[in-house]
PDB file of N, CA and C in Angstrom:
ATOM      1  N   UNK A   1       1.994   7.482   0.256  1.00  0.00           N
ATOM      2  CA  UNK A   1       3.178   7.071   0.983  1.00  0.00           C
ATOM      3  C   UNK A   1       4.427   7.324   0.154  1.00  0.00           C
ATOM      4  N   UNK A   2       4.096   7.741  -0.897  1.00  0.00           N
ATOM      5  CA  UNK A   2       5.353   7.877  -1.755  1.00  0.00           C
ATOM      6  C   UNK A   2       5.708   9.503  -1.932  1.00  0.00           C
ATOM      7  N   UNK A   3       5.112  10.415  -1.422  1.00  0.00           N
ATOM      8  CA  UNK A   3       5.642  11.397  -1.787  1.00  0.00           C
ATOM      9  C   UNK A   3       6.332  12.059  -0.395  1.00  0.00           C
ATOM     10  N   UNK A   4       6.862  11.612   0.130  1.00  0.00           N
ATOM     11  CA  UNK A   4       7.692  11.708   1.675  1.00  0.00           C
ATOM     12  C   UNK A   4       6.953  12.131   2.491  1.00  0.00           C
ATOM     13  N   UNK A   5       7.973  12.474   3.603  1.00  0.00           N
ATOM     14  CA  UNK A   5       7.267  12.804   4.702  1.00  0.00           C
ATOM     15  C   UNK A   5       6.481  14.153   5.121  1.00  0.00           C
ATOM     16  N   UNK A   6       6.253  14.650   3.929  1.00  0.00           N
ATOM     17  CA  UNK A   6       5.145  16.251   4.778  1.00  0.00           C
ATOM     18  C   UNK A   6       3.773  15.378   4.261  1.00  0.00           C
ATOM     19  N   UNK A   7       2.480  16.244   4.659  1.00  0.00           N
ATOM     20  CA  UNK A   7       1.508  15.829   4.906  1.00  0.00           C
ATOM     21  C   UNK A   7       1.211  15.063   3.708  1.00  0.00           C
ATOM     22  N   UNK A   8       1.196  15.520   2.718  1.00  0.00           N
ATOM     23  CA  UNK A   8       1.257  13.887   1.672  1.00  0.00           C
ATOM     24  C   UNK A   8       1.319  12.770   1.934  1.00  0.00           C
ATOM     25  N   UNK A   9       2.267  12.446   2.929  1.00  0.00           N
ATOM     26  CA  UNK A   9       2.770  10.569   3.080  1.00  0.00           C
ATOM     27  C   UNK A   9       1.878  10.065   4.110  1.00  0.00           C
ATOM     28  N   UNK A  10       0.711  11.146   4.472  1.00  0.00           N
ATOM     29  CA  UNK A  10       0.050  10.212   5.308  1.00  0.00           C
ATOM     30  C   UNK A  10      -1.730   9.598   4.112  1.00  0.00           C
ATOM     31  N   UNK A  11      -1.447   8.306   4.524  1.00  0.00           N
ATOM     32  CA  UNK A  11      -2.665   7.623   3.766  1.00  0.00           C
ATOM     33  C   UNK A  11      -4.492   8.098   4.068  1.00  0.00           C
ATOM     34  N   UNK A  12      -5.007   8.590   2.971  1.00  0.00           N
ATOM     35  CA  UNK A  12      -6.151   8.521   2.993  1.00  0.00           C
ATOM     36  C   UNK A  12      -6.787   7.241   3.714  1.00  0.00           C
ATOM     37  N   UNK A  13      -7.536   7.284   4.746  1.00  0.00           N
ATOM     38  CA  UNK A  13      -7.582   6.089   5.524  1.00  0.00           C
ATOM     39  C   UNK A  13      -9.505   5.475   4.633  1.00  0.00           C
ATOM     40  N   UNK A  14      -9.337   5.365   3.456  1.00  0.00           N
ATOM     41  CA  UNK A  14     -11.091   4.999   3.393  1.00  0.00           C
ATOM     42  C   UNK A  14     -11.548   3.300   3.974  1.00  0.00           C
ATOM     43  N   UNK A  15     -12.400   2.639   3.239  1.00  0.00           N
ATOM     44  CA  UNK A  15     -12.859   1.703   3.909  1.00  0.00           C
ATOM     45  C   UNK A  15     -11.851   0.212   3.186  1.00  0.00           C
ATOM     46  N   UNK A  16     -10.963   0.559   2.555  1.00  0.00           N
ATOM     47  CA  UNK A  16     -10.019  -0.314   2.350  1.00  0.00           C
ATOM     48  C   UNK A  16      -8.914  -0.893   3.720  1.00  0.00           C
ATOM     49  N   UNK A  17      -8.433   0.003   4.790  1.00  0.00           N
ATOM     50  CA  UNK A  17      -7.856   0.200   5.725  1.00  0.00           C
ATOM     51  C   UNK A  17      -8.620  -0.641   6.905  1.00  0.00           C
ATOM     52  N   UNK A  18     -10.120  -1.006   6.504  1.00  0.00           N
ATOM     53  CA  UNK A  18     -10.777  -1.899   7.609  1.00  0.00           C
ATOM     54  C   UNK A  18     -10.029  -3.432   7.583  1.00  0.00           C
ATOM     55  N   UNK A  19     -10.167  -3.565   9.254  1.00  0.00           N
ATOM     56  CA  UNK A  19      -9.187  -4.912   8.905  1.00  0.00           C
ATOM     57  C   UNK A  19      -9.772  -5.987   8.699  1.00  0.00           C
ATOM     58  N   UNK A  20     -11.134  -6.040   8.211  1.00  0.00           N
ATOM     59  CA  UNK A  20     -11.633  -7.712   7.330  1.00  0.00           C
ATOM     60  C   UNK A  20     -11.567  -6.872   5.889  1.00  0.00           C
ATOM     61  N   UNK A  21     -11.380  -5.876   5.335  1.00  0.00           N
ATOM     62  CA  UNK A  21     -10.562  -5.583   4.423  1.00  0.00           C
ATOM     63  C   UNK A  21      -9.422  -5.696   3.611  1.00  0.00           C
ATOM     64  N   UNK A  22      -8.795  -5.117   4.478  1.00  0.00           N
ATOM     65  CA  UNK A  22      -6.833  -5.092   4.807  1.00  0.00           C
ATOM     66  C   UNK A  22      -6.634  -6.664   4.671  1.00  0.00           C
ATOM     67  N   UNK A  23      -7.019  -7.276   5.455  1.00  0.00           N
ATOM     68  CA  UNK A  23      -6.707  -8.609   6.053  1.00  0.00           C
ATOM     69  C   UNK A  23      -5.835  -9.157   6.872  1.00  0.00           C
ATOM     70  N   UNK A  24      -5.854 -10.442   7.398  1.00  0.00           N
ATOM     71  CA  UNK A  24      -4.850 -11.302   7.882  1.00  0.00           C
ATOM     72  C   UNK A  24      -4.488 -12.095   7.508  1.00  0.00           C
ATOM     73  N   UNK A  25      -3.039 -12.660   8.193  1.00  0.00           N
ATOM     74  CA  UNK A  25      -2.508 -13.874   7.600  1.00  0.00           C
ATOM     75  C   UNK A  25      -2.374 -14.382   6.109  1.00  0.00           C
ATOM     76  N   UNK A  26      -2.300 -13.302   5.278  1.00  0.00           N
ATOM     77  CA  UNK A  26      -1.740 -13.628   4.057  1.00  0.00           C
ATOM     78  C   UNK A  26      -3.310 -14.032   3.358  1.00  0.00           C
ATOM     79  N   UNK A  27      -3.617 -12.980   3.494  1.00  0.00           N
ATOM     80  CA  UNK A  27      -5.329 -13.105   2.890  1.00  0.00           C
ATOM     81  C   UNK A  27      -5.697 -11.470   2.866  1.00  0.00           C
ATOM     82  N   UNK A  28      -6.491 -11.318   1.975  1.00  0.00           N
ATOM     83  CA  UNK A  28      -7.257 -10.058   1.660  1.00  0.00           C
ATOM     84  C   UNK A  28      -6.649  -8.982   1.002  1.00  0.00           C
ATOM     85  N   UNK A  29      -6.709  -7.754   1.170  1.00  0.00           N
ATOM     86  CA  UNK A  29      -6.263  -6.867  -0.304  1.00  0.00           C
ATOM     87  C   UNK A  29      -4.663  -6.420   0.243  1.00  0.00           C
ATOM     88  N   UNK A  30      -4.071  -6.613   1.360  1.00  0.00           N
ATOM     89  CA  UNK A  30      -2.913  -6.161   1.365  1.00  0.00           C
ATOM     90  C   UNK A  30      -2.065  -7.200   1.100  1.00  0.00           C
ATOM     91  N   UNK A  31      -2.667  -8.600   1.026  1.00  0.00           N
ATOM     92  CA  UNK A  31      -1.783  -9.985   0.305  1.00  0.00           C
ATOM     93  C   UNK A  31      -2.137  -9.396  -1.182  1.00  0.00           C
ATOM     94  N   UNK A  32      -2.970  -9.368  -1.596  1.00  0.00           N
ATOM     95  CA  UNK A  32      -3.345  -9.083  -2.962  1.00  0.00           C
ATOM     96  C   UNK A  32      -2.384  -8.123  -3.256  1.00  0.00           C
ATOM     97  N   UNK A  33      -2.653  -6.971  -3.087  1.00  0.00           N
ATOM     98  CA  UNK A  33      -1.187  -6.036  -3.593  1.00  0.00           C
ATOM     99  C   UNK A  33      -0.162  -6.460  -3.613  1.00  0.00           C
ATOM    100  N   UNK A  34       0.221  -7.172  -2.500  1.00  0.00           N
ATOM    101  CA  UNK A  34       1.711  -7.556  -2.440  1.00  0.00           C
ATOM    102  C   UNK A  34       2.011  -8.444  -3.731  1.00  0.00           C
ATOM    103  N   UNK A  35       0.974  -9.100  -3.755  1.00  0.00           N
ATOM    104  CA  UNK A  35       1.278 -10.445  -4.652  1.00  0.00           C
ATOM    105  C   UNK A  35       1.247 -10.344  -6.073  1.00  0.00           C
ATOM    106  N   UNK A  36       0.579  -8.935  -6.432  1.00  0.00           N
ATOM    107  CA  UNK A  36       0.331  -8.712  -7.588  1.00  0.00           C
ATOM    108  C   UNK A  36       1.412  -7.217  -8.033  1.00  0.00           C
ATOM    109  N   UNK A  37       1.964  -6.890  -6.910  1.00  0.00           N
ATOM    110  CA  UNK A  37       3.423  -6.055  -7.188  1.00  0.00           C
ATOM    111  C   UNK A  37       4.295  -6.569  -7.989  1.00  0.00           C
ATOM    112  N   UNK A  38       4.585  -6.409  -8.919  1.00  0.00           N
ATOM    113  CA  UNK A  38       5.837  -6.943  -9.929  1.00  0.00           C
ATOM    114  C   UNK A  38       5.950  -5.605 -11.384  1.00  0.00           C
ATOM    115  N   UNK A  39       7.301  -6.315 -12.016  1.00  0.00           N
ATOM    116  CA  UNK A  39       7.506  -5.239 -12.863  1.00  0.00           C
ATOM    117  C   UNK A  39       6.004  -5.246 -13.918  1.00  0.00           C
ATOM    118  N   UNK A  40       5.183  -6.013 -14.213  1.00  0.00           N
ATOM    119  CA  UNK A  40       4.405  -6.278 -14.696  1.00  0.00           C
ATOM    120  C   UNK A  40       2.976  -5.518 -14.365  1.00  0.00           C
ATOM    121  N   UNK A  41       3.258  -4.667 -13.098  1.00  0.00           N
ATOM    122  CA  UNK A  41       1.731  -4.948 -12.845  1.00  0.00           C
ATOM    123  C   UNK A  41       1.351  -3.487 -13.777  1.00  0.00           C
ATOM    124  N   UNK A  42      -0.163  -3.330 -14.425  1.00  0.00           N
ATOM    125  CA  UNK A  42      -0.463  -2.642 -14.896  1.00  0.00           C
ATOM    126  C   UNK A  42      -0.347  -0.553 -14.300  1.00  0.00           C
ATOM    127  N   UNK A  43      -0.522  -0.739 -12.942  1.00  0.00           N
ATOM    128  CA  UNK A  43      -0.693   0.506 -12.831  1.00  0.00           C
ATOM    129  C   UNK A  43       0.910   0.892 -12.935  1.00  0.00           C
ATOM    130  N   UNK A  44       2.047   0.347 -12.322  1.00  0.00           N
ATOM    131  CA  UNK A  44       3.383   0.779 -12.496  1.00  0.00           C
ATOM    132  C   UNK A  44       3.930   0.889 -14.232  1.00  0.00           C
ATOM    133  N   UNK A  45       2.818   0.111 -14.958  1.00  0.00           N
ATOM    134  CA  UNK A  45       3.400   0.334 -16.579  1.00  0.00           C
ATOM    135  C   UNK A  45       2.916   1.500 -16.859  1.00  0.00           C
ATOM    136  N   UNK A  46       1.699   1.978 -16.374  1.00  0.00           N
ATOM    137  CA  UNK A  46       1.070   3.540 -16.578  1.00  0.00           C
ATOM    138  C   UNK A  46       1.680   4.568 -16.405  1.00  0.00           C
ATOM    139  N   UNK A  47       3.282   4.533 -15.090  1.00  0.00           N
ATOM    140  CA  UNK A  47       3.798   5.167 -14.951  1.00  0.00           C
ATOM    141  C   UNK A  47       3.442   5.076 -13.404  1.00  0.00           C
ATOM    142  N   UNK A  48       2.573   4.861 -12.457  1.00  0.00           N
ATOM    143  CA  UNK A  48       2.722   5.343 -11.056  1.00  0.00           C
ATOM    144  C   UNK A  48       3.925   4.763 -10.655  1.00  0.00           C
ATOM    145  N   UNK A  49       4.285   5.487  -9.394  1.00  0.00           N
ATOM    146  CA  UNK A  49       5.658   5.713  -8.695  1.00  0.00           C
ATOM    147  C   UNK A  49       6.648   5.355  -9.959  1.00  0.00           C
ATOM    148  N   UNK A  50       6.597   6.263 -10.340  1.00  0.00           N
ATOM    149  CA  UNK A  50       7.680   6.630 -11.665  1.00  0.00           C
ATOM    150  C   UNK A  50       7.816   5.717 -12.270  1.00  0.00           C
ATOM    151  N   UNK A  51       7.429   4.319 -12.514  1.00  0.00           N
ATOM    152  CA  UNK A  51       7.312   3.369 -13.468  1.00  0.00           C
ATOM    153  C   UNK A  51       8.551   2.187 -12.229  1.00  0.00           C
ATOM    154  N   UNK A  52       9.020   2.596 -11.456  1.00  0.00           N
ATOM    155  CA  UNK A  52       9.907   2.107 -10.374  1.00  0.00           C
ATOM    156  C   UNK A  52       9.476   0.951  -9.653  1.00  0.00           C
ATOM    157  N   UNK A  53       9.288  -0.792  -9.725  1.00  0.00           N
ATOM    158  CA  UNK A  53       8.523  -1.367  -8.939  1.00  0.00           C
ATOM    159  C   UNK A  53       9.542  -1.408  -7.289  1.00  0.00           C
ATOM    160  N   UNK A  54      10.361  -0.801  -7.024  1.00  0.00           N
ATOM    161  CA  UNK A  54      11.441  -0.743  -5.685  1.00  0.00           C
ATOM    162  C   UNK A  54      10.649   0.802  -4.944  1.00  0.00           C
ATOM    163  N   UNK A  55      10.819   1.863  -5.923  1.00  0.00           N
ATOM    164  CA  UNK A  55       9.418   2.324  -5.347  1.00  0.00           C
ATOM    165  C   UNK A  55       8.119   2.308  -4.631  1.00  0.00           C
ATOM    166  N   UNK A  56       7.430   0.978  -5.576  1.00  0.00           N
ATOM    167  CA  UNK A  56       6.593   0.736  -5.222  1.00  0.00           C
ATOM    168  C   UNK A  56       5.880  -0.353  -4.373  1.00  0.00           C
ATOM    169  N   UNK A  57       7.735  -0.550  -3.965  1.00  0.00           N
ATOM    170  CA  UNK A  57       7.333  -1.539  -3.042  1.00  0.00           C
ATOM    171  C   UNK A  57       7.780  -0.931  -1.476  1.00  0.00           C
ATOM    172  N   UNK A  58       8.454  -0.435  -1.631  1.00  0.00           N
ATOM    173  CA  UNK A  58       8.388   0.709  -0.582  1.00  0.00           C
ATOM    174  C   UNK A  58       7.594   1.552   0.147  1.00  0.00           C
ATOM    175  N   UNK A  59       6.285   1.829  -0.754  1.00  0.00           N
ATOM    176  CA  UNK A  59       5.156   3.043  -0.270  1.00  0.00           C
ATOM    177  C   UNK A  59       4.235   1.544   0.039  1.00  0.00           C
ATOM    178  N   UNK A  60       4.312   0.455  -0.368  1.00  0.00           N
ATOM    179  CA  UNK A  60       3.936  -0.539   0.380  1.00  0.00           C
ATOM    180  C   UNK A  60       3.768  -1.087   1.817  1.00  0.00           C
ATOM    181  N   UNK A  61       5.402  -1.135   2.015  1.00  0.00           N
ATOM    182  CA  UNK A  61       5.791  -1.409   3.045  1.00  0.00           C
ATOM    183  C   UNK A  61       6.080  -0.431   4.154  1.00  0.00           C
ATOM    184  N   UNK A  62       5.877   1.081   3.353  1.00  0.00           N
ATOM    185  CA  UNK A  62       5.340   2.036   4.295  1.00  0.00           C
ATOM    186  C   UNK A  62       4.022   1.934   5.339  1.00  0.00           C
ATOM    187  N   UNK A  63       2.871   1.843   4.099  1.00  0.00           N
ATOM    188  CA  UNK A  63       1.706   2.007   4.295  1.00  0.00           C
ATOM    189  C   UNK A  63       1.050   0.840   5.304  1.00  0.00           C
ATOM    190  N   UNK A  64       1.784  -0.492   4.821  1.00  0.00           N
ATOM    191  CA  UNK A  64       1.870  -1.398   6.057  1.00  0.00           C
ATOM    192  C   UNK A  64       2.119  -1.030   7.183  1.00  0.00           C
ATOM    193  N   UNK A  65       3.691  -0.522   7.742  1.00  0.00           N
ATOM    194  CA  UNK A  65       3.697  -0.230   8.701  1.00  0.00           C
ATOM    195  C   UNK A  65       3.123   1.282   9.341  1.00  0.00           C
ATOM    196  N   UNK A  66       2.521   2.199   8.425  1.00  0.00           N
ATOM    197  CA  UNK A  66       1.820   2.905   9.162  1.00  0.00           C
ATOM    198  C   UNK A  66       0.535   2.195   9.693  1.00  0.00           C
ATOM    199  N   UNK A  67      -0.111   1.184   9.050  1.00  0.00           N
ATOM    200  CA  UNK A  67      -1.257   0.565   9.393  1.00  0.00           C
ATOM    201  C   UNK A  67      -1.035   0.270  10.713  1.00  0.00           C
ATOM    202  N   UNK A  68       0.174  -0.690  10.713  1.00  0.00           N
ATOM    203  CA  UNK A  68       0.053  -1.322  12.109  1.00  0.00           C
ATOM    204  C   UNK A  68       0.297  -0.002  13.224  1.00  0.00           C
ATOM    205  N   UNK A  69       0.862   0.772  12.946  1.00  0.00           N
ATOM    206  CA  UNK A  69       0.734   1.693  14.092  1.00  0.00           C
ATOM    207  C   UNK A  69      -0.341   2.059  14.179  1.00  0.00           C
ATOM    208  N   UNK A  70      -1.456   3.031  13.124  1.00  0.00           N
ATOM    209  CA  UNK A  70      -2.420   3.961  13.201  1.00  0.00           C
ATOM    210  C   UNK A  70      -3.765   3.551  13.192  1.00  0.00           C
ATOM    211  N   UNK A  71      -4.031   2.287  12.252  1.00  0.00           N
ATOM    212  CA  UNK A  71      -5.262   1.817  12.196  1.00  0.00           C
ATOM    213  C   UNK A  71      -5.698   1.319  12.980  1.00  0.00           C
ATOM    214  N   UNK A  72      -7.217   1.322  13.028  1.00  0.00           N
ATOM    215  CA  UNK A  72      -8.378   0.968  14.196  1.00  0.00           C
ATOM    216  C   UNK A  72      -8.830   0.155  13.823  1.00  0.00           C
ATOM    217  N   UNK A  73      -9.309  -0.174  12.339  1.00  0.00           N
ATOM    218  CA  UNK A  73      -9.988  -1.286  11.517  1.00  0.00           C
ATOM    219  C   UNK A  73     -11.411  -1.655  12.423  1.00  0.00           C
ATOM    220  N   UNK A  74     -11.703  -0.804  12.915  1.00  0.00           N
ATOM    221  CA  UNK A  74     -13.255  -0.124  12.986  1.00  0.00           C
ATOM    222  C   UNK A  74     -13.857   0.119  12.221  1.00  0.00           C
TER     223      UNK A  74
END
């Protein structure tokens, strides 16, 4: 989700994207990401999305709302 809009920005859909996965209501791995997004978190100190946590909260809140459009959580 971070590398714009040509075919890149669309998400590998694997079995993370299932929605007792994903989750609801502020439960499961897309609360988890959220919650564990900060300048702190290990993979943004590695350098992903350029070391930027506004970045990376962005391809977040992308990937969210592509969910709610695209996913089946089938």
């Amino acid at each position: 989700m971070d590398n714009g809009k040509d075919f890149r920005a669309v998400p590998w859909s694997g079995e993370f994207f299932l929605d007792h996965i994903w989750g609801y209501d502020g439960s499961g791995l897309a609360a988890t990401v959220e919650a564990e997004l900060t300048d702190t978190w290990p993979l943004l100190r590695a350098g992903a999305f350029g070391g930027e946590l506004s970045r990376a909260q962005k391809s977040r809140a992308a990937l969210t709302e592509w969910k709610a459009k695209h996913g089946r959580g089938r």
